[in-house]
Protein backbone atom coordinates (compact mmCIF):
# COMPACT_ATOMS: atom_id res chain seq x y z
CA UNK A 1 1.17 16.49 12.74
CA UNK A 2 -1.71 15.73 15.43
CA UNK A 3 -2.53 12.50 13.96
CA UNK A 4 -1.45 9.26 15.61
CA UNK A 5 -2.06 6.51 13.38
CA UNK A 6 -1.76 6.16 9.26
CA UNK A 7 -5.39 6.78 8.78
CA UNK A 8 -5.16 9.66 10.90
CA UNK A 9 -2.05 10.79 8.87
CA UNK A 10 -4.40 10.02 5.50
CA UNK A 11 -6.99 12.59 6.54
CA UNK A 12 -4.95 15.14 7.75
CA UNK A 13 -3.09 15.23 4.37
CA UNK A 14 -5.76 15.31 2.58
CA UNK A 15 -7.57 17.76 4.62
CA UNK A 16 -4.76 20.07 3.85
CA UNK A 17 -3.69 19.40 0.42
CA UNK A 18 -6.41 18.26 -1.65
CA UNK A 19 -5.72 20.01 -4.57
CA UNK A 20 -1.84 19.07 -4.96
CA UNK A 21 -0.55 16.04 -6.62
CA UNK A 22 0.16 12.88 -4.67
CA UNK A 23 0.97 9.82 -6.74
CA UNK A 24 1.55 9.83 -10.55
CA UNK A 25 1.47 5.66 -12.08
CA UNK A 26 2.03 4.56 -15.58
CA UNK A 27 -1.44 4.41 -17.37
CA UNK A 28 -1.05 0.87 -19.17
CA UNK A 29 -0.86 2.55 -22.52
CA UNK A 30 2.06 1.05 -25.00
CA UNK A 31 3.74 4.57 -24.38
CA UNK A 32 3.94 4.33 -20.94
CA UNK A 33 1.91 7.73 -19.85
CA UNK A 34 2.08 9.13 -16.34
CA UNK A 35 -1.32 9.63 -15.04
CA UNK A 36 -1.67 11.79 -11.38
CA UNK A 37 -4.31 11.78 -8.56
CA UNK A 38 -4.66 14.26 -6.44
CA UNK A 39 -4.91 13.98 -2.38
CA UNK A 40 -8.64 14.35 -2.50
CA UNK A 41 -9.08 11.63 -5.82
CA UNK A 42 -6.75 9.52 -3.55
CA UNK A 43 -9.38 9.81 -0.74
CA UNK A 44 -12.46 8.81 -3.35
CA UNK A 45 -10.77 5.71 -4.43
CA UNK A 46 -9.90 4.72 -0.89
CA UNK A 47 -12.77 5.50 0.81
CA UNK A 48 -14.80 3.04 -1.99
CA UNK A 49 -12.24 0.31 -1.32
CA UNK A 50 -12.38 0.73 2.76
CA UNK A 51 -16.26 0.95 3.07
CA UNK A 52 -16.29 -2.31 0.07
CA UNK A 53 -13.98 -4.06 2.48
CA UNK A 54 -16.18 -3.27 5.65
CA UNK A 55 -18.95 -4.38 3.30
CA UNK A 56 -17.51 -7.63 2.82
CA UNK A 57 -17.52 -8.36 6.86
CA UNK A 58 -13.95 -6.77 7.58
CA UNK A 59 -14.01 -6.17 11.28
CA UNK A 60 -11.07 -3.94 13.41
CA UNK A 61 -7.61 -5.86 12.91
CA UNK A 62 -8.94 -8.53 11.05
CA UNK A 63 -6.08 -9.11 8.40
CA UNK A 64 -6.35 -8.70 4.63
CA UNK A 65 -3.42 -9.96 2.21
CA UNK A 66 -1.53 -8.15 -0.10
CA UNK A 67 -0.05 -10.44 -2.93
CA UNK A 68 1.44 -7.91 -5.14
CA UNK A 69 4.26 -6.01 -6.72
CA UNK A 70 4.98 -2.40 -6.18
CA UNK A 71 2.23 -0.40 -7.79
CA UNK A 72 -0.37 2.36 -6.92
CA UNK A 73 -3.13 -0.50 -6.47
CA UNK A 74 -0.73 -1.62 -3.34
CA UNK A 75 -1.11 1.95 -2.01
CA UNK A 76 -4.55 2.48 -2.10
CA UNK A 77 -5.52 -0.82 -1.03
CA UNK A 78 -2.93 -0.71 2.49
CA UNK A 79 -4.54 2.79 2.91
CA UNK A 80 -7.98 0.96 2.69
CA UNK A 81 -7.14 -1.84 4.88
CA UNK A 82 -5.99 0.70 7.83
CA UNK A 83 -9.42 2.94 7.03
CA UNK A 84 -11.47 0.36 7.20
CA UNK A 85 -10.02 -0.58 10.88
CA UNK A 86 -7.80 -4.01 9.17
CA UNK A 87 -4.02 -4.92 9.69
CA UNK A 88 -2.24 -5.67 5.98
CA UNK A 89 -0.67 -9.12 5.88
CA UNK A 90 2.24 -8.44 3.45
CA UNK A 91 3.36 -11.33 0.63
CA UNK A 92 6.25 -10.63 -1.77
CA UNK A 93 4.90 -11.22 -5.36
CA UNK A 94 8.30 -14.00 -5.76
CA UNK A 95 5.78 -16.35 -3.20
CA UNK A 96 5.32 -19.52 -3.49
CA UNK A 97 1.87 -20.88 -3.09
CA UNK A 98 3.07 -23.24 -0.33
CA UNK A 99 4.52 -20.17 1.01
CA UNK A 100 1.81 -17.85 0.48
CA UNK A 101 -0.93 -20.58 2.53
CA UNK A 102 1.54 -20.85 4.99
CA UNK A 103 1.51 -16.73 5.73
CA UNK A 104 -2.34 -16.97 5.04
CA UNK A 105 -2.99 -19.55 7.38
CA UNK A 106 -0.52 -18.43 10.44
CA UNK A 107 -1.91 -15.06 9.51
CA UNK A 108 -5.57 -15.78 9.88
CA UNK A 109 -5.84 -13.60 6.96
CA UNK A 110 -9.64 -13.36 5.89
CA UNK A 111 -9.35 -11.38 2.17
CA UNK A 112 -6.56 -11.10 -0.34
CA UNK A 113 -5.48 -8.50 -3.15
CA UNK A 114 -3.56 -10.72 -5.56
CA UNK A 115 -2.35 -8.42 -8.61
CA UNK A 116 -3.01 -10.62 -11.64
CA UNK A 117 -3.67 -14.05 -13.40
CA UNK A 118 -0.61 -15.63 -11.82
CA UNK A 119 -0.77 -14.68 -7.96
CA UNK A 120 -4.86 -15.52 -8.26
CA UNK A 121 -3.61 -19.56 -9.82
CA UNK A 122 -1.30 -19.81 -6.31
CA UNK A 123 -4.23 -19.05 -3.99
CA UNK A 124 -6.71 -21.32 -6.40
CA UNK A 125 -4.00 -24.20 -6.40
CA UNK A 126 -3.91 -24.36 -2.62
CA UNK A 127 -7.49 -23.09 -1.76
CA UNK A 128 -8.48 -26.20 0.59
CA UNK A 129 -5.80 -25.21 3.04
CA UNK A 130 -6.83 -21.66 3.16
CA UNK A 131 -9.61 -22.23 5.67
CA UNK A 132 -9.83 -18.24 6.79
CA UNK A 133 -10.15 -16.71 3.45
CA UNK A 134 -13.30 -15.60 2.39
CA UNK A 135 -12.58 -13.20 -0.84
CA UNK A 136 -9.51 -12.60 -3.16
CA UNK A 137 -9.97 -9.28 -5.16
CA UNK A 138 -7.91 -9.36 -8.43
CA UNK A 139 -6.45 -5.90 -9.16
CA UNK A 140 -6.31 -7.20 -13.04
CA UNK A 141 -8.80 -10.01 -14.30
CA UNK A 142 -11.99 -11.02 -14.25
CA UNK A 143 -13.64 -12.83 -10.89
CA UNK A 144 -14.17 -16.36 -10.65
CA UNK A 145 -17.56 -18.04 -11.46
CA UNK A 146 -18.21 -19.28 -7.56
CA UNK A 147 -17.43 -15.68 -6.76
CA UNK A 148 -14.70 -16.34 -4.42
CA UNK A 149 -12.53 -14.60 -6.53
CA UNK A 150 -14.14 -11.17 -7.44
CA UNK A 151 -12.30 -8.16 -9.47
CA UNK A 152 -11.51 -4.83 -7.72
CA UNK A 153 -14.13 -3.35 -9.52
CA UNK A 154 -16.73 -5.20 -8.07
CA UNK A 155 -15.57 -4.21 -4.64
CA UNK A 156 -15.73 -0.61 -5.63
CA UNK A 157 -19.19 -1.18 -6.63
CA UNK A 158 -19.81 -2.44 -3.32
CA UNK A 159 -17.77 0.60 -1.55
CA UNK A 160 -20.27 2.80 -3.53
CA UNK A 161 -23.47 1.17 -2.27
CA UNK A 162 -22.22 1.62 1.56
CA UNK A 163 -21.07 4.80 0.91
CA UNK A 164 -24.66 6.26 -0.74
CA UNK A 165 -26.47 4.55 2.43
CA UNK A 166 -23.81 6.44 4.94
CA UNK A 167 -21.71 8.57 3.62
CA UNK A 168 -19.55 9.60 7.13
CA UNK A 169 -19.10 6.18 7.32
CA UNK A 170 -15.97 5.61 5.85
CA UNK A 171 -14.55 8.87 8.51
CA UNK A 172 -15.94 7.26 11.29
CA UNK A 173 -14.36 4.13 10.59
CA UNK A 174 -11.50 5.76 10.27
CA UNK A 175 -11.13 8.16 12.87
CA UNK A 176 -12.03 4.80 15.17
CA UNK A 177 -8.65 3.48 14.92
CA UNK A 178 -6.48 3.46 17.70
CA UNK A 179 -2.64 3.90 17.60
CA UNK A 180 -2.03 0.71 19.29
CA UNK A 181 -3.68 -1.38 16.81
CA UNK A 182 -2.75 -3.73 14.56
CA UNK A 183 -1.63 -2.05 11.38
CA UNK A 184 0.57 -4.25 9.43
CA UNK A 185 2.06 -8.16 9.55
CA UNK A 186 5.25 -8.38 7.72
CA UNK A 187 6.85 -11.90 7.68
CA UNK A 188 10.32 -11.87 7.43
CA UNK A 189 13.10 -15.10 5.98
CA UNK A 190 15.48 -13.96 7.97
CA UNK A 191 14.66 -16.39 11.24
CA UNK A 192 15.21 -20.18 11.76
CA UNK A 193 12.62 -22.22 10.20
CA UNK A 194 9.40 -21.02 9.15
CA UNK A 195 9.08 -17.10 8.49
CA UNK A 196 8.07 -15.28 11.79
CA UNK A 197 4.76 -12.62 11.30
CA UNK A 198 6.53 -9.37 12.72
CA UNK A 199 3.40 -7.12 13.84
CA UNK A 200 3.45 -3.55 13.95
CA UNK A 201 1.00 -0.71 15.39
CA UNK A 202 -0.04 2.56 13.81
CA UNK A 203 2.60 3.90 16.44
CA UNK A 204 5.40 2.15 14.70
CA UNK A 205 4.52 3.78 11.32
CA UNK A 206 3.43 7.00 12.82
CA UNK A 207 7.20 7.07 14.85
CA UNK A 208 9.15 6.90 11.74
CA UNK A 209 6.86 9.35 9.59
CA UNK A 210 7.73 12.00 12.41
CA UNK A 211 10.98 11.03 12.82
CA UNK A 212 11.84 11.66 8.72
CA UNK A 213 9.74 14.82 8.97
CA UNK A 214 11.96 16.25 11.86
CA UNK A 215 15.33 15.37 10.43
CA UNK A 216 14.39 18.15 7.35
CA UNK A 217 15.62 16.16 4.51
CA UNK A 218 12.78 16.23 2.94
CA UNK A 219 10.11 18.96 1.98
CA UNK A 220 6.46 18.95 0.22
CA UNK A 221 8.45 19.98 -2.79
CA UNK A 222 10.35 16.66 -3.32
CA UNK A 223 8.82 13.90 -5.88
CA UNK A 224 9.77 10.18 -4.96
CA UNK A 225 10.48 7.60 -7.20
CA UNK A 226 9.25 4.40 -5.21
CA UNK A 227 9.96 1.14 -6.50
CA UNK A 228 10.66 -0.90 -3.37
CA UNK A 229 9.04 -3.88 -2.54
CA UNK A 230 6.19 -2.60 0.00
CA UNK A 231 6.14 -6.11 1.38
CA UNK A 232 9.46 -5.13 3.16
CA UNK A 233 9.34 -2.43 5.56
CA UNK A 234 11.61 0.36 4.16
CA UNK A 235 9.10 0.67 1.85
CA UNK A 236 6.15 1.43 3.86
CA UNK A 237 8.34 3.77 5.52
CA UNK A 238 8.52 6.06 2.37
CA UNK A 239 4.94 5.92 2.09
CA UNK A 240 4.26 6.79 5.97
CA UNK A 241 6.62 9.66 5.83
CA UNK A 242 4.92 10.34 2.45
CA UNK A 243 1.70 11.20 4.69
CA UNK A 244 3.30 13.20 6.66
CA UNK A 245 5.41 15.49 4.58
CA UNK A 246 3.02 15.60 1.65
CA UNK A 247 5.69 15.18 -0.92
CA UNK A 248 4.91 13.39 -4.39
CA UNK A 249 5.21 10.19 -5.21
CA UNK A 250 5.74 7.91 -8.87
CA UNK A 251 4.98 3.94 -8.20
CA UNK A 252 6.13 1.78 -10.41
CA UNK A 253 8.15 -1.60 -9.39
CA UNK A 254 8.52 -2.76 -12.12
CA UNK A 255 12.57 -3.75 -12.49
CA UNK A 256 12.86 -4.06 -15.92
CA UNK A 257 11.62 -0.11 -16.41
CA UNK A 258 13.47 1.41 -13.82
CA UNK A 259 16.13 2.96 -15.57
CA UNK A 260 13.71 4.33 -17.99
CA UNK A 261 11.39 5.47 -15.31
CA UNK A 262 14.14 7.18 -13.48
CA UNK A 263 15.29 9.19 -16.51
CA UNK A 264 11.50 10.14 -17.36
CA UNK A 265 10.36 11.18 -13.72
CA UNK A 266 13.41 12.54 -12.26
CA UNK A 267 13.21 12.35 -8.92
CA UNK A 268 14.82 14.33 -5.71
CA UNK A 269 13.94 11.39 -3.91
CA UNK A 270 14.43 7.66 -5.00
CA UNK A 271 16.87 5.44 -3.19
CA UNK A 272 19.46 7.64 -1.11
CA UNK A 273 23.47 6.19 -2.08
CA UNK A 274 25.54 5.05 0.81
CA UNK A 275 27.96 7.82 -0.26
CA UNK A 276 25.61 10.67 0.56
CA UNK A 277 25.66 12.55 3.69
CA UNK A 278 22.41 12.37 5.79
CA UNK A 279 21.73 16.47 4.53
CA UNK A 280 22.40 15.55 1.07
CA UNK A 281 20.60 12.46 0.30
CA UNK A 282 17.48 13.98 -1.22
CA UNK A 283 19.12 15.12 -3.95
CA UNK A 284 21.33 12.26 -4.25
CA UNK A 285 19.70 11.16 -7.86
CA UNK A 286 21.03 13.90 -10.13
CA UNK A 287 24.45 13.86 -9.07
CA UNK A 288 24.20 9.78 -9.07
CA UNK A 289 22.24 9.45 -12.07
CA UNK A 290 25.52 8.28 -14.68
CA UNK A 291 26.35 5.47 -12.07
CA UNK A 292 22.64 4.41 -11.02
């Protein structure tokens, strides 16, 4: 690793695993398919969604929302954010939309991801108080009719257009971002009162990819099952370290399939037991799999 920030980290993975796999999701079909993307499809999809979000007026550290559940839309947008120069403003999917204006609004937050039908209805019931936000891109549904709400394809569409007119724009950007920038605002319940906007740089993230990389637990050869909420930052951890191992990752948060999902992906790497010893832990699962 030479890198030190995540979108450093992003390039230099990809730069030297294209080929390999690097997240596998379920496809939406009633069977519940895996599909895969490589390193380099992962760097198509989040180059279109970085240069879309500099399209839109994104400028370095301005802060973009992500109102979401665990899923490989999460991923590629937080990768997009950092590309593109932005800090993510984390929201757990449970929000309220008194609590989700509140983290908006302390925020400053200028654009939101919100996943579906229900997160979009919080941010439309309590639009007049979000003064700073000047987009929400639905990763499922259609876009509003006043455009304020626009679908994630359309901001593809406009990643495309910036992209054709510059293509080294989206590396530039990137390479641009300095590891003591803004990378991520994760608000946290556990304080008095109102919940408290913890920031943290690209150094933060970068720190605890090297440190996991050091400690050997884990190798290129491992496949993660990550479920986590990313709003929390254990998750993002696993996805840092992710970056800079180059091990493979299935994303899917949803609850109700995880027994199912564990069973059909078996992973070396999901959630570590307390029992485990720190040598052991990646391959935790199949000896844990009868009590999980």
């Amino acid at each position: 690793m030479t890198a030190n920030t995540l979108p450093g980290l992003f390039l230099e993975r990809v730069g030297a695993t294209p080929e390999l796999e690097a997240y596998r999701f379920p496809d939406g079909t009633p069977d519940n398919a895996w599909r895969s993307l490589t390193w380099r499809q992962v760097h198509e999809q989040v180059a279109e969604l970085a240069a879309g979000l500099t399209a839109l007026g994104l400028e370095s550290e301005g802060r973009v929302a992500i109102l979401a559940g665990t899923r490989i839309d999460w991923i590629l947008a937080d990768l997009a954010i950092l590309c593109a120069g932005g800090a993510t403003t984390t929201i757990y999917p449970s929000s309220t939309a008194d609590d989700c204006a509140y983290i908006l609004g302390d925020s400053a937050t200028g654009f939101v991801f919100a996943e579906d039908a229900t997160q979009v209805a919080k941010l439309t019931q309590r639009r007049a108080a979000l003064t700073s936000v000047r987009q929400v891109i639905a990763f499922d549904g259609p876009g509003s009719d006043d455009g304020w709400v626009i679908p994630l394809a359309a901001l593809r569409e406009r990643g495309r257009a910036r992209l054709a007119s510059d293509g080294e724009a989206f590396e530039r950007t990137a390479r641009a971002v300095k590891n003591d920038a803004l990378a991520t605002l994760i608000y946290t319940s556990g304080t008095t009162g109102a919940p408290k906007g913890v920031e943290l740089t690209h150094d933060c993230w970068v720190y605890e990819a090297e440190a996991l990389s050091s400690l050997g637990i884990l190798s290129p050869a491992d496949l993660q099952f990550l479920w986590l909420p990313l709003a929390h930052s254990f998750g993002k951890v696993l996805v840092a370290a992710q970056l800079a191992i180059g091990f493979r990752t299935a994303v899917d948060g949803r609850i109700d399939r995880l027994v199912d999902n564990l069973a059909s992906v078996g992973p070396t790497l999901s959630r570590p037991c307390r029992a485990s010893s720190r040598r052991s832990a990646r391959r935790c699962w199949p000896a844990c799999r009868s009590t999980a």
